[in-house]
Protein backbone atom coordinates (compact mmCIF):
# COMPACT_ATOMS: atom_id res chain seq x y z
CA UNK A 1 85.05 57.80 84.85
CA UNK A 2 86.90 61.05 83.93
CA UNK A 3 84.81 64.34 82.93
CA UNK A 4 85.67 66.73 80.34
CA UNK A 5 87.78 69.78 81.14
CA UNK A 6 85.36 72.38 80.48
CA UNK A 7 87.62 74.91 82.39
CA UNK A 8 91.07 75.68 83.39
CA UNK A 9 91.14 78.31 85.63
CA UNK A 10 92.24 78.57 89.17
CA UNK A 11 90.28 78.28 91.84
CA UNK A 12 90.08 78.87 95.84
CA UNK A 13 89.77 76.26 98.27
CA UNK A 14 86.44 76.89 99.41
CA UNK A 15 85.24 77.07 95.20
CA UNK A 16 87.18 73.36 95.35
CA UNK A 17 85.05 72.23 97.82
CA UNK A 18 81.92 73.44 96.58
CA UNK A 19 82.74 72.03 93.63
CA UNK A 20 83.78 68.43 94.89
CA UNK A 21 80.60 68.15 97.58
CA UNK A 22 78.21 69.04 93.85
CA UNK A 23 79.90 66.03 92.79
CA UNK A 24 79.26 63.66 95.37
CA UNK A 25 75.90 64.42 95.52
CA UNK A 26 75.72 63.35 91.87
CA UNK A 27 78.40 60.52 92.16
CA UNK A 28 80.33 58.60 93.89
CA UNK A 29 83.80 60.50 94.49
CA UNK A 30 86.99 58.65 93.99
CA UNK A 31 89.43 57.93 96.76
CA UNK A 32 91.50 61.18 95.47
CA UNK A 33 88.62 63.35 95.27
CA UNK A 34 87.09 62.20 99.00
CA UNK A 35 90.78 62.79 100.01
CA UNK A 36 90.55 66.38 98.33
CA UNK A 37 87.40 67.50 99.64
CA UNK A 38 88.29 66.21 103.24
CA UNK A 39 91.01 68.46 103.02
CA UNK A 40 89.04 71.00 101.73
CA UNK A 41 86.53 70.90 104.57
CA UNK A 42 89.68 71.11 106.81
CA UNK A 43 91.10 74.48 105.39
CA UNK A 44 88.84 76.36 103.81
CA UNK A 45 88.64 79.46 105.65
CA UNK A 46 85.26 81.25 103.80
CA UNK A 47 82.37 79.90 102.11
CA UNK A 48 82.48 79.71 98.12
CA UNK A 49 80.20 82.51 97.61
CA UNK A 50 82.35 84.49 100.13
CA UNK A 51 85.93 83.26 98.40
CA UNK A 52 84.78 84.47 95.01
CA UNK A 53 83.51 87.99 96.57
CA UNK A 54 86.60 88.22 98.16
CA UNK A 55 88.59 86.80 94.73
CA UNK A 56 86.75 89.20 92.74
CA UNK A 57 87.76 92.45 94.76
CA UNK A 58 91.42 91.62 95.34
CA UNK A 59 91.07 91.57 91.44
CA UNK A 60 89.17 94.29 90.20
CA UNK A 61 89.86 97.05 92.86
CA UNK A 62 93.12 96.56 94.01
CA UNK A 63 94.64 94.65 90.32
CA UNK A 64 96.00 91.78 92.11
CA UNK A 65 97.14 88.97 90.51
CA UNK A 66 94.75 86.45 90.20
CA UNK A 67 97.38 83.70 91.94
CA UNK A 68 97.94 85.93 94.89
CA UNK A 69 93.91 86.60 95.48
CA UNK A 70 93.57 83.41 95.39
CA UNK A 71 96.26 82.66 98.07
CA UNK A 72 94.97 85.57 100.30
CA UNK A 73 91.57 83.87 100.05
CA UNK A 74 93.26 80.75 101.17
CA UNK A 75 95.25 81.77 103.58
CA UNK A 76 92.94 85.14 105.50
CA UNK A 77 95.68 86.55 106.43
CA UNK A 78 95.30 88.38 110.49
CA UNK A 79 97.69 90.91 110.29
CA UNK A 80 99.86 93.24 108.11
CA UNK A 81 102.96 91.25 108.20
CA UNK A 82 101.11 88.15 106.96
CA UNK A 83 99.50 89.98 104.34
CA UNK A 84 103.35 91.89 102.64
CA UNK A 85 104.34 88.42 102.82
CA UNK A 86 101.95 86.58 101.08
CA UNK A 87 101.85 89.51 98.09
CA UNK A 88 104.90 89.16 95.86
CA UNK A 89 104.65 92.44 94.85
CA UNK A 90 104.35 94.16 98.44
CA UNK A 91 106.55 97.15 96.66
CA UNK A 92 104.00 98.31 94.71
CA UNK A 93 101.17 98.80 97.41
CA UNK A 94 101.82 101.44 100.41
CA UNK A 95 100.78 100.75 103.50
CA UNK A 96 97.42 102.44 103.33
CA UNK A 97 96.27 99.92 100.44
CA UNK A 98 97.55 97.12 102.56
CA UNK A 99 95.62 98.34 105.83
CA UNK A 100 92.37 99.11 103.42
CA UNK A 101 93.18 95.23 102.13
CA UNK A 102 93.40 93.83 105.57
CA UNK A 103 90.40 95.48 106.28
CA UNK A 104 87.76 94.17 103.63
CA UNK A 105 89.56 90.66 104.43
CA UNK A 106 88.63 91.37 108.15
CA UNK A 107 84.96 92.15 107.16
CA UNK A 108 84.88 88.78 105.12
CA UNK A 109 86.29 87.03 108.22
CA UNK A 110 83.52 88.02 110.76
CA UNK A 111 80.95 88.08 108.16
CA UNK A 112 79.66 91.31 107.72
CA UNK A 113 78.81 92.94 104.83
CA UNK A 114 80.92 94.36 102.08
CA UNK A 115 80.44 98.27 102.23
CA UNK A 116 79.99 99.63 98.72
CA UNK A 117 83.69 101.56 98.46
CA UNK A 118 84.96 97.63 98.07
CA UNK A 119 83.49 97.25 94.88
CA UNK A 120 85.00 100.69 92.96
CA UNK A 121 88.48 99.90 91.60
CA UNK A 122 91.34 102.18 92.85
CA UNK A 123 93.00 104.37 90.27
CA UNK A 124 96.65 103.10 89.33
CA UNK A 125 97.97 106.27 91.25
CA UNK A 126 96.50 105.33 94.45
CA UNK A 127 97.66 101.89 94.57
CA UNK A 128 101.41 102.80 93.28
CA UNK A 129 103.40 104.03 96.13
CA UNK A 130 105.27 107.42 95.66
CA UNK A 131 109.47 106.79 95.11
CA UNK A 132 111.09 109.06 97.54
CA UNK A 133 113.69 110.86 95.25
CA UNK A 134 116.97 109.91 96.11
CA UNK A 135 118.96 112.11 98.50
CA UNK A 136 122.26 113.77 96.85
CA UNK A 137 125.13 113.58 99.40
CA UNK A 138 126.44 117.28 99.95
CA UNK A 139 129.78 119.11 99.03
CA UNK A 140 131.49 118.67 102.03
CA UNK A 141 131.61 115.65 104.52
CA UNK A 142 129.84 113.83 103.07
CA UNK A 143 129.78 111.24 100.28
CA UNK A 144 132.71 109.37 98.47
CA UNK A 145 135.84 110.34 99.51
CA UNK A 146 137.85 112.46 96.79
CA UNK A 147 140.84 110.34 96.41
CA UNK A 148 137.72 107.61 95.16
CA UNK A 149 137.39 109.64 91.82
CA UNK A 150 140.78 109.04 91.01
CA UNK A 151 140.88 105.51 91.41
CA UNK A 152 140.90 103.38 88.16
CA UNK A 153 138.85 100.32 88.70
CA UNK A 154 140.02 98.68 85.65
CA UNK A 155 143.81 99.19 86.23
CA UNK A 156 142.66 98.04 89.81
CA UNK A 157 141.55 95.00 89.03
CA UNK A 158 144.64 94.24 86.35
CA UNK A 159 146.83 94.66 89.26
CA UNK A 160 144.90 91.97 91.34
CA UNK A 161 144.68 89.22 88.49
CA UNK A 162 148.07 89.65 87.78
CA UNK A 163 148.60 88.56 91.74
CA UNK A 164 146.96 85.44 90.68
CA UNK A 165 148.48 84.28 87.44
């Protein structure tokens, strides 16, 4: 028989399987729900406990979306690569966020325990990398050509659609 919906927010793998083994040991899991937990047994990489640690710091320290956390939880990413891929927005972090990132998720992965600078959120300055200002091409050699000034774009392209009517 269907439960209530007490609560409708997402959840790692490891939380899912938690979850569906507390049900079991109350009743007897559908055919879905055995195939879900099975699963979950199969992939999760981190205890629950450990996946909502984990969850929780992705969130609060380095303001990652709640989806992604949840995928890097998931997934565990192993190096630096894996990790820019699985954030969409890699941009925003420089590299020395992403190494301190792949760290804490290396500490998770062999178990050992969270040191305390994990649990202070970064300020919005830190985790924002720095935009190089754009380089202005110099007076001579280099740069647009000066015959490009003159050119009319909009006469250009009159010229070219009258080639086609």
């Amino acid at each position: 028989m269907p439960r209530e919906i007490t609560n409708k927010s997402p959840i790692s793998i490891a939380e899912a399987r938690e979850l569906l083994i507390e049900r079991s040991e109350a009743d007897e899991l559908s055919y879905l729900q055995r195939g879900a937990l099975e699963h979950a047994h199969i992939t999760a990489k981190v205890s629950a406990d450990v996946a909502k640690e984990l969850k929780e710091i992705l969130v609060s320290r380095y303001r990652i979306e709640l989806d992604n956390a949840i995928t890097l939880v998931n997934i565990i990413p192993n190096n630096i690569d894996e990790l820019r891929q699985l954030l969409s927005d890699t941009d925003k972090y420089p590299t020395e966020i992403i190494e301190d990132i792949l760290e804490l998720i290396k500490l998770i992965e062999e178990e050992k325990p969270i040191p305390e600078k994990f649990h202070t959120p970064l300020s919005k300055e830190v985790l924002v990398e720095k935009e190089e200002p754009e380089e202005e091409p110099e007076e001579e050699g280099e740069g647009a050509p000066d015959w490009f000034d003159d050119v009319d774009e909009e006469e250009e392209f009159d010229e070219f659609q009258d080639d086609f009517d």
